[in-house]
Protein backbone atom coordinates (compact mmCIF):
# COMPACT_ATOMS: atom_id res chain seq x y z
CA UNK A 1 33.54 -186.38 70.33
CA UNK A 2 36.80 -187.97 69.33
CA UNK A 3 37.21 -186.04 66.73
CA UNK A 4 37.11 -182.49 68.48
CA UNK A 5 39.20 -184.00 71.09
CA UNK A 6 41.83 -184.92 68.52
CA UNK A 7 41.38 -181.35 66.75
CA UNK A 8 41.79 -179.59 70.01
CA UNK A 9 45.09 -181.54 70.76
CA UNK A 10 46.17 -180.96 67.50
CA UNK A 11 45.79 -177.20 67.68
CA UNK A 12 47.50 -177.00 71.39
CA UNK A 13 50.60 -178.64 69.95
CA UNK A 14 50.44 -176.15 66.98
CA UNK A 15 49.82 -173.23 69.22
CA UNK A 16 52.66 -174.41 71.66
CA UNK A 17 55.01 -175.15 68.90
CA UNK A 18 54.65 -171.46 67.48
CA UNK A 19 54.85 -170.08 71.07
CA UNK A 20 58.12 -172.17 71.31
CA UNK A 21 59.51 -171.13 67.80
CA UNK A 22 58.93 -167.25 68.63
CA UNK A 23 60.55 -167.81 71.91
CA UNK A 24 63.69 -169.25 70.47
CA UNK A 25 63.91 -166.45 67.70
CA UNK A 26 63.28 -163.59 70.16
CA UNK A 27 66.66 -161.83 71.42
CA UNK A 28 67.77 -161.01 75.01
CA UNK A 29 68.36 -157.79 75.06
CA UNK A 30 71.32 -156.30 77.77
CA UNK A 31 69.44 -152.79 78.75
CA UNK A 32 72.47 -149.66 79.07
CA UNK A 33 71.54 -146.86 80.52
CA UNK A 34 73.90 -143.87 79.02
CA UNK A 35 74.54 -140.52 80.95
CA UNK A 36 75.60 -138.25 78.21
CA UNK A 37 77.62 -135.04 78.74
CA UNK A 38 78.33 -131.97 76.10
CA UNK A 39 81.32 -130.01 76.15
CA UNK A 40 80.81 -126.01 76.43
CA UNK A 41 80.65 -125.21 72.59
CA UNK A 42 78.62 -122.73 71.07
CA UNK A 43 76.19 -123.21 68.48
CA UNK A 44 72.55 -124.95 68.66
CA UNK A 45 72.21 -128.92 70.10
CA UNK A 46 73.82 -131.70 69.05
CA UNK A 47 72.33 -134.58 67.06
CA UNK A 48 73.94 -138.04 68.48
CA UNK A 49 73.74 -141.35 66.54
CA UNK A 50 73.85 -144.21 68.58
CA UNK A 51 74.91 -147.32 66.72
CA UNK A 52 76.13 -151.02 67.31
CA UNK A 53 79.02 -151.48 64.85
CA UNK A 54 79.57 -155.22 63.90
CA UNK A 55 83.55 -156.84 64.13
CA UNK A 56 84.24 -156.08 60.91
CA UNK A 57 83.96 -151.71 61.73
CA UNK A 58 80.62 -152.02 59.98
CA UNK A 59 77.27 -150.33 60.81
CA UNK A 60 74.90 -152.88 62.86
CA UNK A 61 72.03 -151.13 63.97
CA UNK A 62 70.63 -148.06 65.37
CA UNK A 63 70.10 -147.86 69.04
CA UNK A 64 69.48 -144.38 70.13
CA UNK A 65 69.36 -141.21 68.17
CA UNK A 66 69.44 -137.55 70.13
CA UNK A 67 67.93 -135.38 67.47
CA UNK A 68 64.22 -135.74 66.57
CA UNK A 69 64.12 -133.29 63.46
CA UNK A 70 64.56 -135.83 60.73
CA UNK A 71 65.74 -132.91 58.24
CA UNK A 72 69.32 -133.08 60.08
CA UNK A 73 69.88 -136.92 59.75
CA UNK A 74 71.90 -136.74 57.22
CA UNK A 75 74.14 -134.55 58.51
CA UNK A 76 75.35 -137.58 60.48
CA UNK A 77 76.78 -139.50 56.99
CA UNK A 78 78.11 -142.82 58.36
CA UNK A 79 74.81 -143.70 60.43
CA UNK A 80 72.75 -142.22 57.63
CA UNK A 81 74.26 -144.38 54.64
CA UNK A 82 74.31 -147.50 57.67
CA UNK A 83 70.68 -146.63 57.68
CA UNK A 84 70.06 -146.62 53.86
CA UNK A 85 68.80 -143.11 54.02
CA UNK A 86 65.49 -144.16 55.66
CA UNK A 87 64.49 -142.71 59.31
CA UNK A 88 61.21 -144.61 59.09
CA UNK A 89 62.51 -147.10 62.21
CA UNK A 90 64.60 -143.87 64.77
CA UNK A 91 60.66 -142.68 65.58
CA UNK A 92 60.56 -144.78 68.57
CA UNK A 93 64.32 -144.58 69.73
CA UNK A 94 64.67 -140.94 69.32
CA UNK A 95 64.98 -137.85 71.52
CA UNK A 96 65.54 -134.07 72.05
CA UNK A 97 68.94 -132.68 70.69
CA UNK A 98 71.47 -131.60 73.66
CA UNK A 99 72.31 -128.08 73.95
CA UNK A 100 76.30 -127.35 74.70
CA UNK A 101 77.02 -127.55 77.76
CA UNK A 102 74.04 -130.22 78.76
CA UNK A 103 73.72 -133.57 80.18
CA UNK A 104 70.84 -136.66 79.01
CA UNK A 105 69.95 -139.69 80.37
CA UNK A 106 69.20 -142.27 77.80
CA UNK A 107 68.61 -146.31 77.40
CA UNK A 108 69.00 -148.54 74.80
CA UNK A 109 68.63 -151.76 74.80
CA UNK A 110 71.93 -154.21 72.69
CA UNK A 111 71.55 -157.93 71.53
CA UNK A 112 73.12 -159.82 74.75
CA UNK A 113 74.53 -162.12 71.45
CA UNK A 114 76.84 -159.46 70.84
CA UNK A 115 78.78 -159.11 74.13
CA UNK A 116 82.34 -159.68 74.48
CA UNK A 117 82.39 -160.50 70.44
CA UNK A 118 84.01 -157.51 68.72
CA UNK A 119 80.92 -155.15 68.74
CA UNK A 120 81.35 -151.48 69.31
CA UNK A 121 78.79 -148.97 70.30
CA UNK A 122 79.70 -145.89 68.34
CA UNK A 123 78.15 -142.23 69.24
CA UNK A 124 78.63 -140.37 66.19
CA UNK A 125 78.01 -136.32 66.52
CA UNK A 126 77.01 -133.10 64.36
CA UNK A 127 76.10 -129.58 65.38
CA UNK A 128 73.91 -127.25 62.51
CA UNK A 129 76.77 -125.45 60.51
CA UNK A 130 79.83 -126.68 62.31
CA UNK A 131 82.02 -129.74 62.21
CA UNK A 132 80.98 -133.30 62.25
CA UNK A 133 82.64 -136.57 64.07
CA UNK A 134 82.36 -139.69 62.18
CA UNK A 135 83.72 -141.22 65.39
CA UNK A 136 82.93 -139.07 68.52
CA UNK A 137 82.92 -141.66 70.55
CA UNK A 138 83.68 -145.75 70.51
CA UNK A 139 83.67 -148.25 73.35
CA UNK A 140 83.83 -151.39 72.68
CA UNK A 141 80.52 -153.56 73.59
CA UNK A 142 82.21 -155.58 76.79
CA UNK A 143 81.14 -156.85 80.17
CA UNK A 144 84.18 -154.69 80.95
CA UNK A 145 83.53 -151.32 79.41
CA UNK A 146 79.55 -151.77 80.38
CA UNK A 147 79.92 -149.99 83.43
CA UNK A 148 82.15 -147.34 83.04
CA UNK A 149 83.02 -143.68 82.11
CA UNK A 150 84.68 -142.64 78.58
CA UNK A 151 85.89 -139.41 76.94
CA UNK A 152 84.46 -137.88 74.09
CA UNK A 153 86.48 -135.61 71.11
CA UNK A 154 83.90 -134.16 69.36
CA UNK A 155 80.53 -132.14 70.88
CA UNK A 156 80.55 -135.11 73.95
CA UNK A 157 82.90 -134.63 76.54
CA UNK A 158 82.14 -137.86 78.34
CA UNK A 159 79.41 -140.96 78.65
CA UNK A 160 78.78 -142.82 81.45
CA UNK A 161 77.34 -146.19 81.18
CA UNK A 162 75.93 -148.38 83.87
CA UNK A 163 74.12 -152.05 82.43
CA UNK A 164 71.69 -153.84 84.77
């Protein structure tokens, strides 16, 4: 009886201490909510890359992509070489293109570790035959700039973004 008390005890602290460990090594995540307009240009919709850039101008990580027809992707070159040419992960965090002249509502969710420490969130844009914006759109990843509205210079003519 001792002995399967002492086992039991022994495999609650080993349970608890892996419940603990995944706890610490889980992220918080700060959930944005992103009302995206298009200007009024003709052609067909716009595929949208979504990224965190680190503080060094690099690509971070893929947060939303508008555009579910993978055979575009790489039409959007900095996010696709960020990516290392492999879609595999944008499944789940991917929607619809935007037709000119349209509006989307989308959330993504950003590392709370990264706020207010030199992260951007960079919406990079292409339209099928036309020109593409390495840059469409940057705002830098503050408390500040987590509730407001910015200007686009590519396909987007603006973004709102409102954080909980």
């Amino acid at each position: 009886m001792k002995n399967i008390t002492y086992k039991m005890v022994l495999l609650a602290v080993a349970i608890f201490s892996m419940v603990g460990f995944t706890a610490s090594n889980t992220f918080e995540a700060q959930t944005v909510k992103c009302l995206l307009q298009t200007k009024n240009y003709t052609g067909e919709g716009a595929y949208i890359a979504v990224s965190l850039i680190n503080d060094k101008g690099g690509y971070e990580q893929t947060l939303y992509m508008v555009g579910d027809d993978s055979e575009w992707y790489e039409s959007l070159q900095q996010w696709y070489r960020g990516i290392g040419h492999k879609e595999d992960d944008v499944d789940a965090i991917s929607g619809a293109t935007i037709n000119p002249g349209a509006r989307a509502i989308i959330a993504f969710d950003v590392p709370k570790e990264k706020l207010d420490k030199g992260y951007k969130i960079r919406f990079e844009s292409a339209v099928e035959d036309q020109e593409y914006y390495t840059s469409d759109l940057e705002v830098p990843f503050t408390t500040e700039s987590l509730n407001g509205k910015f200007e686009g210079t590519g396909y987007i003519r603006y973004i709102r973004l409102i954080s909980k």
